[in-house]
C-alpha atoms as a PDB file:
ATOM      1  CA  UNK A   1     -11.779  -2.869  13.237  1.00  0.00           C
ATOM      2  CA  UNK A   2     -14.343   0.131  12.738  1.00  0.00           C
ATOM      3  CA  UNK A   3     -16.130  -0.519  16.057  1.00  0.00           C
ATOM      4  CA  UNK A   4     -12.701  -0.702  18.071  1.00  0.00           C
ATOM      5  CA  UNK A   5     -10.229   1.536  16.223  1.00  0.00           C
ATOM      6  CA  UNK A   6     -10.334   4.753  13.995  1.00  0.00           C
ATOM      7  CA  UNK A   7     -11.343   2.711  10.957  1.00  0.00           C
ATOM      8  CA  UNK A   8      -8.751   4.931   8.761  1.00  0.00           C
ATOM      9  CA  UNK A   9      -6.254   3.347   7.033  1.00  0.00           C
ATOM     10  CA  UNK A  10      -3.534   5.946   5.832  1.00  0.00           C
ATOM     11  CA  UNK A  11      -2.240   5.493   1.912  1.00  0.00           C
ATOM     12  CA  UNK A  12       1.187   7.157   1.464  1.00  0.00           C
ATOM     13  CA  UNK A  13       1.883   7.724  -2.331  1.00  0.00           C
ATOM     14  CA  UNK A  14       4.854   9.190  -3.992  1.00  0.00           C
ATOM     15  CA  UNK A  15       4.242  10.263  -7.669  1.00  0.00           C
ATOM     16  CA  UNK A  16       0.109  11.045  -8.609  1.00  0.00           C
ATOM     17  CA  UNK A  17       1.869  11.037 -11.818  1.00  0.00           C
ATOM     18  CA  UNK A  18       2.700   7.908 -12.266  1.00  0.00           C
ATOM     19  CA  UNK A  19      -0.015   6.239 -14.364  1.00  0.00           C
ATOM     20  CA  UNK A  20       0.793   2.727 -12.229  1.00  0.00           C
ATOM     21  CA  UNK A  21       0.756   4.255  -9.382  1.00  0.00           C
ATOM     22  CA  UNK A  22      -2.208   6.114  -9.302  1.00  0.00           C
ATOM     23  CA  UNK A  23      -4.192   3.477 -10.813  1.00  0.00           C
ATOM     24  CA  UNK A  24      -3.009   1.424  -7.818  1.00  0.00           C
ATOM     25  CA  UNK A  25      -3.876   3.970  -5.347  1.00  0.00           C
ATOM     26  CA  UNK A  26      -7.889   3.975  -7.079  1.00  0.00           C
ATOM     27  CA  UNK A  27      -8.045   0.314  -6.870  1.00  0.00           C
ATOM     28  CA  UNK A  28      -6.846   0.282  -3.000  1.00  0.00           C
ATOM     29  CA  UNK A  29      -9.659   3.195  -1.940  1.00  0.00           C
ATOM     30  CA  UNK A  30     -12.196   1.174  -3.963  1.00  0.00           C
ATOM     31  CA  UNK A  31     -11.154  -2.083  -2.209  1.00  0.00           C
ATOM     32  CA  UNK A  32     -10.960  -0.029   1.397  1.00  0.00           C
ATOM     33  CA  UNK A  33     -14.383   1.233   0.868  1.00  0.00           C
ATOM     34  CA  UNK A  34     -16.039  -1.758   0.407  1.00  0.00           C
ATOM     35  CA  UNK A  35     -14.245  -3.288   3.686  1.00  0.00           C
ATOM     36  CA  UNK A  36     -16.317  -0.195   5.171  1.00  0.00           C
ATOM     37  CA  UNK A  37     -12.670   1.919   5.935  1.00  0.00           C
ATOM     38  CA  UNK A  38     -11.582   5.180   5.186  1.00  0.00           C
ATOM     39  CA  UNK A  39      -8.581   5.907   3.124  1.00  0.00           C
ATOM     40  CA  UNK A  40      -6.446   9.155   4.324  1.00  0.00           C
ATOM     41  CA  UNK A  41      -4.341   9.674   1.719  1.00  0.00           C
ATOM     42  CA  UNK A  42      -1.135  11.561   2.160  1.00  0.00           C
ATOM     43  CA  UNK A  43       1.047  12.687  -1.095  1.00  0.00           C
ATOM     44  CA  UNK A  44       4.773  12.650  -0.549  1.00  0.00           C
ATOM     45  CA  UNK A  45       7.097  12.914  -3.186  1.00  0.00           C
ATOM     46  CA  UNK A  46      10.469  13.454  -1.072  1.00  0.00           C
ATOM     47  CA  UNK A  47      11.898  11.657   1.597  1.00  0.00           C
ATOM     48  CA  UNK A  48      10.972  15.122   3.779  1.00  0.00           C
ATOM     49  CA  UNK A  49       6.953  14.584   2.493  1.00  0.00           C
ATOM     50  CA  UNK A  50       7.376  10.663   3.801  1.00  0.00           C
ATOM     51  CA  UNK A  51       8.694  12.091   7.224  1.00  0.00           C
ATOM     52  CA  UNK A  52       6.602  15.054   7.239  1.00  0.00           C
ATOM     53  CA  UNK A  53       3.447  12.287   6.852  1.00  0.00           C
ATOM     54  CA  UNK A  54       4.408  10.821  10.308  1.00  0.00           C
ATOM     55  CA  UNK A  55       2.721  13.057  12.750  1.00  0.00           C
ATOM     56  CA  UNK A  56      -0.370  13.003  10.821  1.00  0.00           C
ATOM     57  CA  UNK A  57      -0.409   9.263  11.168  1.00  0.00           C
ATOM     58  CA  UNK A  58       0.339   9.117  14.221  1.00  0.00           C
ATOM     59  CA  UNK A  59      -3.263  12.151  14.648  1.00  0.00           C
ATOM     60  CA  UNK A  60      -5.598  10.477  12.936  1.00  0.00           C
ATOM     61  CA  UNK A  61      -4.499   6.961  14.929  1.00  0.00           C
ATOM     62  CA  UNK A  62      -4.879   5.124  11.666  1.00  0.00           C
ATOM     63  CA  UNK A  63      -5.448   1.117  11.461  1.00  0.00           C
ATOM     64  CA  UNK A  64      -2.751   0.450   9.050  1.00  0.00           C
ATOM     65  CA  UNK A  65      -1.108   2.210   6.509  1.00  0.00           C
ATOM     66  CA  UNK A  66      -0.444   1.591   2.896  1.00  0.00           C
ATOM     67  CA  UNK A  67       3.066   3.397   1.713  1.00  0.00           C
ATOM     68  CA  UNK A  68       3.669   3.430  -2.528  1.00  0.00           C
ATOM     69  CA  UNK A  69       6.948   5.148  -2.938  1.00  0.00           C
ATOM     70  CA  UNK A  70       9.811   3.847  -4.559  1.00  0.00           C
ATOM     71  CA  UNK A  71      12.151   5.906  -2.452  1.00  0.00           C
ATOM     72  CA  UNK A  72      11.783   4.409   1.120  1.00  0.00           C
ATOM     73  CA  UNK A  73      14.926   4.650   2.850  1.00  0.00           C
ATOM     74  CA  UNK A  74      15.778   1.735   5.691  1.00  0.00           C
ATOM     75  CA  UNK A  75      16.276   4.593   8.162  1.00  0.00           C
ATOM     76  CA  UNK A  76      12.624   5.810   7.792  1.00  0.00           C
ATOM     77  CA  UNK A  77      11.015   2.547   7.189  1.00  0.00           C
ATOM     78  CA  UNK A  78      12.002   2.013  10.819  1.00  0.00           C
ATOM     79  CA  UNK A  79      10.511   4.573  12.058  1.00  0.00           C
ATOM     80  CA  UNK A  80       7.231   3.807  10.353  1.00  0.00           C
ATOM     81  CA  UNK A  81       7.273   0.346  11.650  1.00  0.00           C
ATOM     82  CA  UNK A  82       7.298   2.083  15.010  1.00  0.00           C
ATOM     83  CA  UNK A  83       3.771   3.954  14.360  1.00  0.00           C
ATOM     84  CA  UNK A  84       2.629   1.116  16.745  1.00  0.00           C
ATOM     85  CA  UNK A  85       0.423   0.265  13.662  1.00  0.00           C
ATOM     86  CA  UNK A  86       0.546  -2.139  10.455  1.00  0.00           C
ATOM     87  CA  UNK A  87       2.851  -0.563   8.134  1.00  0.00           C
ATOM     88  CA  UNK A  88       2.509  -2.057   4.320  1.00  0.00           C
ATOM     89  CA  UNK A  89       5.412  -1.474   1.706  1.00  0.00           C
ATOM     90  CA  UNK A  90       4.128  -1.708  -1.432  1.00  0.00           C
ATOM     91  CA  UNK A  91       6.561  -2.744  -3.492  1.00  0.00           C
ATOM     92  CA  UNK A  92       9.567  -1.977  -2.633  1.00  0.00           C
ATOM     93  CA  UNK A  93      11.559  -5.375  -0.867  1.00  0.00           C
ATOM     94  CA  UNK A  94      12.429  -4.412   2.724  1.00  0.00           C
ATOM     95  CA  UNK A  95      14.828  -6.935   2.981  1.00  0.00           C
ATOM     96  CA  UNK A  96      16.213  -7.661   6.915  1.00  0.00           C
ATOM     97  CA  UNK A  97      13.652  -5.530   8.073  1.00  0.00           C
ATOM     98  CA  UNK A  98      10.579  -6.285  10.434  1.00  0.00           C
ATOM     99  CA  UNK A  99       8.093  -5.023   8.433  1.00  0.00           C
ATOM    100  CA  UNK A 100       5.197  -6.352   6.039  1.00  0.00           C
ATOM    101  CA  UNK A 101       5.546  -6.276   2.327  1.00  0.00           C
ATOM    102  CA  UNK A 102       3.796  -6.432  -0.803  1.00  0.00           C
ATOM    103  CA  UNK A 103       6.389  -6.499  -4.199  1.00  0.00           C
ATOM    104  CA  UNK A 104       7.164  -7.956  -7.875  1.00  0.00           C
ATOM    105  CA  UNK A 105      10.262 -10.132  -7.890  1.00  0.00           C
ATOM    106  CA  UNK A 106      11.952  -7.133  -9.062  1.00  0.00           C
ATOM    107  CA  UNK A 107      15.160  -9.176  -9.967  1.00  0.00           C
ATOM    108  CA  UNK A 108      13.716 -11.452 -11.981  1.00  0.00           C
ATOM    109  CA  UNK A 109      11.930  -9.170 -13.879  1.00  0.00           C
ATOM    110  CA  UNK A 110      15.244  -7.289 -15.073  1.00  0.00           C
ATOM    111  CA  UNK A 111      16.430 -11.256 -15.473  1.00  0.00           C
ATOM    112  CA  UNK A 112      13.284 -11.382 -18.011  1.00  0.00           C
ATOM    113  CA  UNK A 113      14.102  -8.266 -20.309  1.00  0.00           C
ATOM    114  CA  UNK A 114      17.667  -8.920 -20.417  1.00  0.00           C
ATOM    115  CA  UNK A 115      16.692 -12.796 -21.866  1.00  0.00           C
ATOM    116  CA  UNK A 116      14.132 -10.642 -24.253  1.00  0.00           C
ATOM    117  CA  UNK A 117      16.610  -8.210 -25.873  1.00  0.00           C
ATOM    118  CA  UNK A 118      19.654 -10.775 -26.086  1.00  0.00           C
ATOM    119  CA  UNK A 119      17.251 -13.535 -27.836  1.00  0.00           C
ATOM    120  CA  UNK A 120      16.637 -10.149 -30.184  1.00  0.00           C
ATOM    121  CA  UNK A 121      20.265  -9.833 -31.452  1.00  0.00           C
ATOM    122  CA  UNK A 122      20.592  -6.692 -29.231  1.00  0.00           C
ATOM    123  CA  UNK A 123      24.245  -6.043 -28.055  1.00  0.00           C
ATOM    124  CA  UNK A 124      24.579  -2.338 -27.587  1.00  0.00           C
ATOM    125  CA  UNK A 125      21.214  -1.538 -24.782  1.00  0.00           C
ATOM    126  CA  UNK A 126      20.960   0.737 -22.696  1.00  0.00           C
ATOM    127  CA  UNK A 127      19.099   1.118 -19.168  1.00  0.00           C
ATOM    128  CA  UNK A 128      17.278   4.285 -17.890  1.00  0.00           C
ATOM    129  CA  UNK A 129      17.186   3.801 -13.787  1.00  0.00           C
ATOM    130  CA  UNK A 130      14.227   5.603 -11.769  1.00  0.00           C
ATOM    131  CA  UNK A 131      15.066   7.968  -8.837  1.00  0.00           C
ATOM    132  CA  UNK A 132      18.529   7.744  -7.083  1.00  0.00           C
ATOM    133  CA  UNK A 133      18.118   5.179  -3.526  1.00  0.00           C
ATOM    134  CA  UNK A 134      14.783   3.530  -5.481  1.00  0.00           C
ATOM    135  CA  UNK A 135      15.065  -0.174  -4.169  1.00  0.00           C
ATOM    136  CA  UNK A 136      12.438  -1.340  -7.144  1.00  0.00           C
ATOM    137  CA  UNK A 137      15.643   0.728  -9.710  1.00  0.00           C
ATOM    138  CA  UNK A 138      17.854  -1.103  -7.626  1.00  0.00           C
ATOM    139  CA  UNK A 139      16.532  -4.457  -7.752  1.00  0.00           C
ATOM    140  CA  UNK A 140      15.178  -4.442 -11.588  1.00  0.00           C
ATOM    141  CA  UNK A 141      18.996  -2.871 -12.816  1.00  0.00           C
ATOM    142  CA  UNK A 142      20.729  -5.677 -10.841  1.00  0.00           C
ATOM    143  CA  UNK A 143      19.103  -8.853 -11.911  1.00  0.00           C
ATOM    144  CA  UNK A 144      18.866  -6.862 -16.077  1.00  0.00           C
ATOM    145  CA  UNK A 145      22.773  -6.512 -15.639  1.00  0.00           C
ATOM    146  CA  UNK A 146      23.767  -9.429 -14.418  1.00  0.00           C
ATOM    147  CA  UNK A 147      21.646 -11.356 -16.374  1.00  0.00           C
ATOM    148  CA  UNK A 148      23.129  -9.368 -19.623  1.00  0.00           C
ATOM    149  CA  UNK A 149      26.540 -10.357 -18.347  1.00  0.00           C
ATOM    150  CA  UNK A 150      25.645 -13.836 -18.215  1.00  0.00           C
ATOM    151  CA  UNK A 151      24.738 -13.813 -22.060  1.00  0.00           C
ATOM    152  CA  UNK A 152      28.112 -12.439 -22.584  1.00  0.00           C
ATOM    153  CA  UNK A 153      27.192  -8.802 -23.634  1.00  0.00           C
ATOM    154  CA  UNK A 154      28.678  -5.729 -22.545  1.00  0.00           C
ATOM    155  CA  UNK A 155      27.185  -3.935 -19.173  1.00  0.00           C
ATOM    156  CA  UNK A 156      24.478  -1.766 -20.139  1.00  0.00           C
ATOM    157  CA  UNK A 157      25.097   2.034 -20.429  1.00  0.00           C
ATOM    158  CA  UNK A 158      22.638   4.096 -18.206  1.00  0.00           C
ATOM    159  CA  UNK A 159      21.400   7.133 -17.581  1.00  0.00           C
ATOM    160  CA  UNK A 160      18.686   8.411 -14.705  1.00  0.00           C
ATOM    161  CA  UNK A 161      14.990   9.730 -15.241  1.00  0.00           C
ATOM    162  CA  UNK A 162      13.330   9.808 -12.011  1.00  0.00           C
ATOM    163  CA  UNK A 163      10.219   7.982 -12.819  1.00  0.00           C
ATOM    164  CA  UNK A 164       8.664  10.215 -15.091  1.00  0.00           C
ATOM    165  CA  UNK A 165       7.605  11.374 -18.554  1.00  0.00           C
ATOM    166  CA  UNK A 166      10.670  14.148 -18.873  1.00  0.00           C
ATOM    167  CA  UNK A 167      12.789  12.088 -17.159  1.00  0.00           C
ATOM    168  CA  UNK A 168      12.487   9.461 -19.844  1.00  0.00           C
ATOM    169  CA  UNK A 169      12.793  11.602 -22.976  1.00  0.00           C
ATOM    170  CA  UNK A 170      15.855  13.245 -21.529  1.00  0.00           C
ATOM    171  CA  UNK A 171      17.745  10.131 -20.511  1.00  0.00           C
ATOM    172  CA  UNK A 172      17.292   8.495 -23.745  1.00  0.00           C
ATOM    173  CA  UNK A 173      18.302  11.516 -25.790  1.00  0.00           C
ATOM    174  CA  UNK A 174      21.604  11.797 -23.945  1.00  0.00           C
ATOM    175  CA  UNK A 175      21.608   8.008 -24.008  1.00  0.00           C
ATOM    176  CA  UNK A 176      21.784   7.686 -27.994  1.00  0.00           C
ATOM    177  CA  UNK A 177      23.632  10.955 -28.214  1.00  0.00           C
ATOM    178  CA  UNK A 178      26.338   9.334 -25.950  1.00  0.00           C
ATOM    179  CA  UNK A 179      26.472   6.153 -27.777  1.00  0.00           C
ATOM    180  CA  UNK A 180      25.640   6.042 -31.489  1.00  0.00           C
ATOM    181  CA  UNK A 181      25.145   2.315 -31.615  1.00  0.00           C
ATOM    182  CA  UNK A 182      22.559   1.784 -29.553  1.00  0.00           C
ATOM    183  CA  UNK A 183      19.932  -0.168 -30.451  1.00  0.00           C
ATOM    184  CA  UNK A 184      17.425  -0.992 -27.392  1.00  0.00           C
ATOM    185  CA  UNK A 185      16.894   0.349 -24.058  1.00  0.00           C
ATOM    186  CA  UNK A 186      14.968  -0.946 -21.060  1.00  0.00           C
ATOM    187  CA  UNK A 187      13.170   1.828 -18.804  1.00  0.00           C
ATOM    188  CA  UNK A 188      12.612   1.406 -15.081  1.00  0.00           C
ATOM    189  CA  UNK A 189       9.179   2.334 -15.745  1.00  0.00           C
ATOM    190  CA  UNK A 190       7.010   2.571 -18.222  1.00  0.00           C
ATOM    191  CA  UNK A 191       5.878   6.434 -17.592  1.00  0.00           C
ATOM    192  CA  UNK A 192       9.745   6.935 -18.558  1.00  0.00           C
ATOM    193  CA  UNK A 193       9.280   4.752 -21.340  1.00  0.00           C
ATOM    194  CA  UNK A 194       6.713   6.410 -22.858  1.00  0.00           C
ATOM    195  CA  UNK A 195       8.897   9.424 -22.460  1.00  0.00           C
ATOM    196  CA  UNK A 196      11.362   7.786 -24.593  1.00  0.00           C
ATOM    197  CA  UNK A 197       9.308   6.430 -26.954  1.00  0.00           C
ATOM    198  CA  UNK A 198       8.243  10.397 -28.095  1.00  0.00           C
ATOM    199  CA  UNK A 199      11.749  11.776 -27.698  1.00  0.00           C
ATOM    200  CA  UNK A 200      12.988   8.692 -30.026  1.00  0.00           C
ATOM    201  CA  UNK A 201      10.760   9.627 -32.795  1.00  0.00           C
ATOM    202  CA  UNK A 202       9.823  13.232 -32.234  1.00  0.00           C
ATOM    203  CA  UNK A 203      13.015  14.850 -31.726  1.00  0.00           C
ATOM    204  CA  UNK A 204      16.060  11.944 -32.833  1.00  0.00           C
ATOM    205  CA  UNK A 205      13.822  10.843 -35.922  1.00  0.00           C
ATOM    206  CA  UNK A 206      14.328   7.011 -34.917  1.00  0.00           C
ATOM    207  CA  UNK A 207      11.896   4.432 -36.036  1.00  0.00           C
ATOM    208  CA  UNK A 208      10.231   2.073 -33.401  1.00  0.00           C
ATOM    209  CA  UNK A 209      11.699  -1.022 -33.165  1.00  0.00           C
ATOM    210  CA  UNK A 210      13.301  -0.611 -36.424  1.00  0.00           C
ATOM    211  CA  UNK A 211      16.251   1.874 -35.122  1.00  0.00           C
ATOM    212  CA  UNK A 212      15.449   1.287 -31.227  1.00  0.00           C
ATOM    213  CA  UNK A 213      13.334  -1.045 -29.037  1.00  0.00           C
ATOM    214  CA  UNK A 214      12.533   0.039 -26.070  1.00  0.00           C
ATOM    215  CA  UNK A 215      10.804  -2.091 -22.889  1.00  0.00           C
ATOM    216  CA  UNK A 216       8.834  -0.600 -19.923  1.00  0.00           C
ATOM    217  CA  UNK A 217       8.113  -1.856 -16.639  1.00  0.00           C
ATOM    218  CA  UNK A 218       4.694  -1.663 -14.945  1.00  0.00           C
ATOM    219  CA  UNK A 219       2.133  -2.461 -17.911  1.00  0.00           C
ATOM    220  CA  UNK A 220       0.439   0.649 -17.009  1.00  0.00           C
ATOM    221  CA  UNK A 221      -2.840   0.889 -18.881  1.00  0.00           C
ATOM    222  CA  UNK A 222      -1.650   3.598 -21.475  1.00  0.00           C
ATOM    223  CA  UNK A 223       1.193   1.221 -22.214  1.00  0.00           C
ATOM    224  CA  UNK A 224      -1.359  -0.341 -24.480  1.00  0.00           C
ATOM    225  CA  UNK A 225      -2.464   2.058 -26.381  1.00  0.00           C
ATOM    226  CA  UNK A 226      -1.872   2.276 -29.742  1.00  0.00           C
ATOM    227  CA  UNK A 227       0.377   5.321 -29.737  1.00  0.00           C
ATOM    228  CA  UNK A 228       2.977   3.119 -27.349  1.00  0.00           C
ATOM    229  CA  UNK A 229       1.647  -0.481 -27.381  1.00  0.00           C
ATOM    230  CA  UNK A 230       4.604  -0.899 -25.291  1.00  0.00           C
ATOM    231  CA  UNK A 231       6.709  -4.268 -24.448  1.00  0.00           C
ATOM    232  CA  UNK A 232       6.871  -4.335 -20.644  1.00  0.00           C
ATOM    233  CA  UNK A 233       6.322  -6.366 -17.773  1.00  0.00           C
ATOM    234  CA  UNK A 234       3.226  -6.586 -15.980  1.00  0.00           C
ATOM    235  CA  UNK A 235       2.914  -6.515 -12.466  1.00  0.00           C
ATOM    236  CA  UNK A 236      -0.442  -8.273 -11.012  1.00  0.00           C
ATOM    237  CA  UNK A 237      -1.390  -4.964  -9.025  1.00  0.00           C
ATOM    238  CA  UNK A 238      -5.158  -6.227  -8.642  1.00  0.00           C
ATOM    239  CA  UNK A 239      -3.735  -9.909  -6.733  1.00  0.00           C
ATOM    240  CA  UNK A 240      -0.946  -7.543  -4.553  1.00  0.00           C
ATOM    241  CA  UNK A 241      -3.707  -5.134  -3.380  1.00  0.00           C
ATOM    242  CA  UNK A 242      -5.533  -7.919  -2.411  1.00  0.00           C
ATOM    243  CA  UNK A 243      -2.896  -9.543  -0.644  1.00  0.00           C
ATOM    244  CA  UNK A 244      -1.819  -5.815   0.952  1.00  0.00           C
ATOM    245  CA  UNK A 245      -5.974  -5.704   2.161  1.00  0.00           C
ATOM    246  CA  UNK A 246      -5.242  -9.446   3.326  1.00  0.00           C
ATOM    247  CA  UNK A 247      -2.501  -8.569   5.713  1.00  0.00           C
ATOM    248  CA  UNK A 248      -3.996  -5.305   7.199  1.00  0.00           C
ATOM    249  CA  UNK A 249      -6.964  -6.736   8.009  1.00  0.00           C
ATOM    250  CA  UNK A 250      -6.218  -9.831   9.394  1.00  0.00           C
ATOM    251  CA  UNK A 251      -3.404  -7.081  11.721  1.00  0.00           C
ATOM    252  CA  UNK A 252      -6.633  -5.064  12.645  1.00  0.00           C
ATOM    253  CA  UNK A 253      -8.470  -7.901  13.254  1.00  0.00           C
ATOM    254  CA  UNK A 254      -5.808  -9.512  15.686  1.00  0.00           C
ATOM    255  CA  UNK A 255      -5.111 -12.921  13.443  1.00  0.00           C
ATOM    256  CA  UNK A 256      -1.518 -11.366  12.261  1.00  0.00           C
ATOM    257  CA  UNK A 257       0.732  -9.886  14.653  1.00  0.00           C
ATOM    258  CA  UNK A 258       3.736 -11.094  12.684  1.00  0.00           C
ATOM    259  CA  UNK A 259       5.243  -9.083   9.684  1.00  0.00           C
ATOM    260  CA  UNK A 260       4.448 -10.651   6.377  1.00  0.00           C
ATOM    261  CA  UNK A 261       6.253 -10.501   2.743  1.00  0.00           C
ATOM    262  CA  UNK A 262       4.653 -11.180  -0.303  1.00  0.00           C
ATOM    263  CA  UNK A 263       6.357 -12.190  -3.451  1.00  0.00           C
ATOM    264  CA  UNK A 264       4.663 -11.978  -7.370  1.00  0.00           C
ATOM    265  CA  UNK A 265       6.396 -12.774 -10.650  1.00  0.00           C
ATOM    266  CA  UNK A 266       6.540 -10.013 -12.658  1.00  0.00           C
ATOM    267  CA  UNK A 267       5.525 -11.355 -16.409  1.00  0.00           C
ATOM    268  CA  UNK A 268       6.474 -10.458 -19.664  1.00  0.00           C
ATOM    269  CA  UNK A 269       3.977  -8.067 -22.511  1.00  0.00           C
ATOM    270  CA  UNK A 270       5.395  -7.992 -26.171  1.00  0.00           C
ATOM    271  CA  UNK A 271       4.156  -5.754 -28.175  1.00  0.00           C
ATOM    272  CA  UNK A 272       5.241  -3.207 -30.894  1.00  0.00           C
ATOM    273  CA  UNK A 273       7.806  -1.221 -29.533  1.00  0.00           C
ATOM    274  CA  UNK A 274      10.136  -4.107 -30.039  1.00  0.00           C
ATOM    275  CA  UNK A 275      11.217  -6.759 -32.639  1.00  0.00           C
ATOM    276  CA  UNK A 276       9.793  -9.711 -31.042  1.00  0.00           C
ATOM    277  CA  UNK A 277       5.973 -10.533 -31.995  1.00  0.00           C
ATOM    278  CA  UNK A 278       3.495 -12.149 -30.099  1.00  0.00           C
ATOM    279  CA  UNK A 279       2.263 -15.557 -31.489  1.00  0.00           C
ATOM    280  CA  UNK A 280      -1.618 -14.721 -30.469  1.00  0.00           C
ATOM    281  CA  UNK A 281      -3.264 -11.822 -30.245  1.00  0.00           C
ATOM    282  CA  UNK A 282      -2.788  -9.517 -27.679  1.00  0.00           C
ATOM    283  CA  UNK A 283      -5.280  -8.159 -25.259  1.00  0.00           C
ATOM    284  CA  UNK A 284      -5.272  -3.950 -24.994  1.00  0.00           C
END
């Protein structure tokens, strides 16, 4: 690939934020580097930064091209398949569409939370969703509410918080303002669960879990620490970068010309921030 192409391989990231995200986005240049590649790496928070990101692709003639945004619409996925390159979603499913992928099952994972909290007692829970048009929102809110349906409790009541720290504490304020009863709520993230966590017991005076569990998604690395040491679900980000490095090099290399998905199981963390205790000890 270096010898015959630009040896650049373009990482599009929505969110620096995001602990998850950014913590993917270190292991990926680390794992390019030692392939003997160059990352260019291109913020874009909107869909107007993932369109604006195009012609700068398109200059720099990368190899392939990592994209980490939650917010991917079908429309421009299309036209980032057409680069003429090896375009990588990470994360988000692309279903019907010809292009690679690397994701969590993030329907089953929702499926997993909503078997947590019912086994718990829980019937009043809430759901805080990540940015409007997110297919990994989409995905984890449709297997949680279906699942909670299945166990015969009520649909969950929601509220949005864009994938981040405010978003969180201001979704689950108007969440248990909204509806007194309340007594767990699963966030699309765990940046937003943090977020929650703090406006729960900082500015509504509610214990955690003793007045409110709440769950995360991600299992970020603060979601260990002692201030959160929140229940979440894990995705195996080391195994789907390696399987994202997998199918861009074996594109550059001329072994893949096909468009690849790759599936994980998302798996389930308990800790402290609700009822449920592990049976061993846990690993920070």
């Amino acid at each position: 690939m270096i010898t015959q192409r630009s040896g650049i391989v373009g990482v599009v990231i929505s969110d620096f934020g995001n602990p998850f995200l950014a913590s993917a986005v270190e292991r990926l240049s680390k794992q390019l580097g030692r392939t003997g590649l160059q990352p260019l790496l291109i913020a874009a928070d909107t869909e107007a930064d993932l369109s604006a990101a195009l012609p700068t692709l398109e200059q720099y003639r990368v190899d392939g091209c990592f994209v980490i945004s939650p917010h991917m619409p079908r429309n421009l996925a299309r036209r980032y398949r057409n680069l003429g390159t090896t375009i990588l979603m990470f994360n988000p499913q692309m279903t019907g569409l010809d292009a690679s992928y690397v994701s969590v099952d993030n329907v089953a994972a929702g499926q997993i939370v909503a078997d947590l909290l019912a086994a718990e007692g829980h019937t009043r829970i809430g759901y805080v969703h990540g940015p409007q048009g997110a297919g990994t929102d989409r995905d984890r809110f449709a297997g949680f509410s279906a699942r909670l349906e299945e166990h015969g409790l009520d649909p969950p009541v929601t509220d949005w918080g864009d994938y981040n720290y405010g978003g969180g504490a201001r979704a689950t304020m108007a969440l248990v303002e909204s509806t007194p009863d309340l007594t767990a709520i699963f966030c699309a993230s765990d940046i937003m669960a943090m977020g929650a966590m703090d406006a729960a017991r900082s500015r509504l005076g509610l214990g955690i879990p003793e007045d409110l569990s709440i769950v995360g998604f991600d299992d970020a690395a603060s979601a260990a620490w002692p201030s959160y040491d929140l229940t979440t679900i894990h995705q195996p980000i080391d195994a789907m970068i390696d399987a994202g490095m997998e199918i861009i090099l074996a594109a550059g290399s001329g072994e893949q010309r096909r468009p690849v998905q790759r599936v994980f199981d998302g798996t389930l963390v308990l800790r402290t921030s609700t009822q449920t205790r592990p049976d061993t000890d846990r690993e920070a």
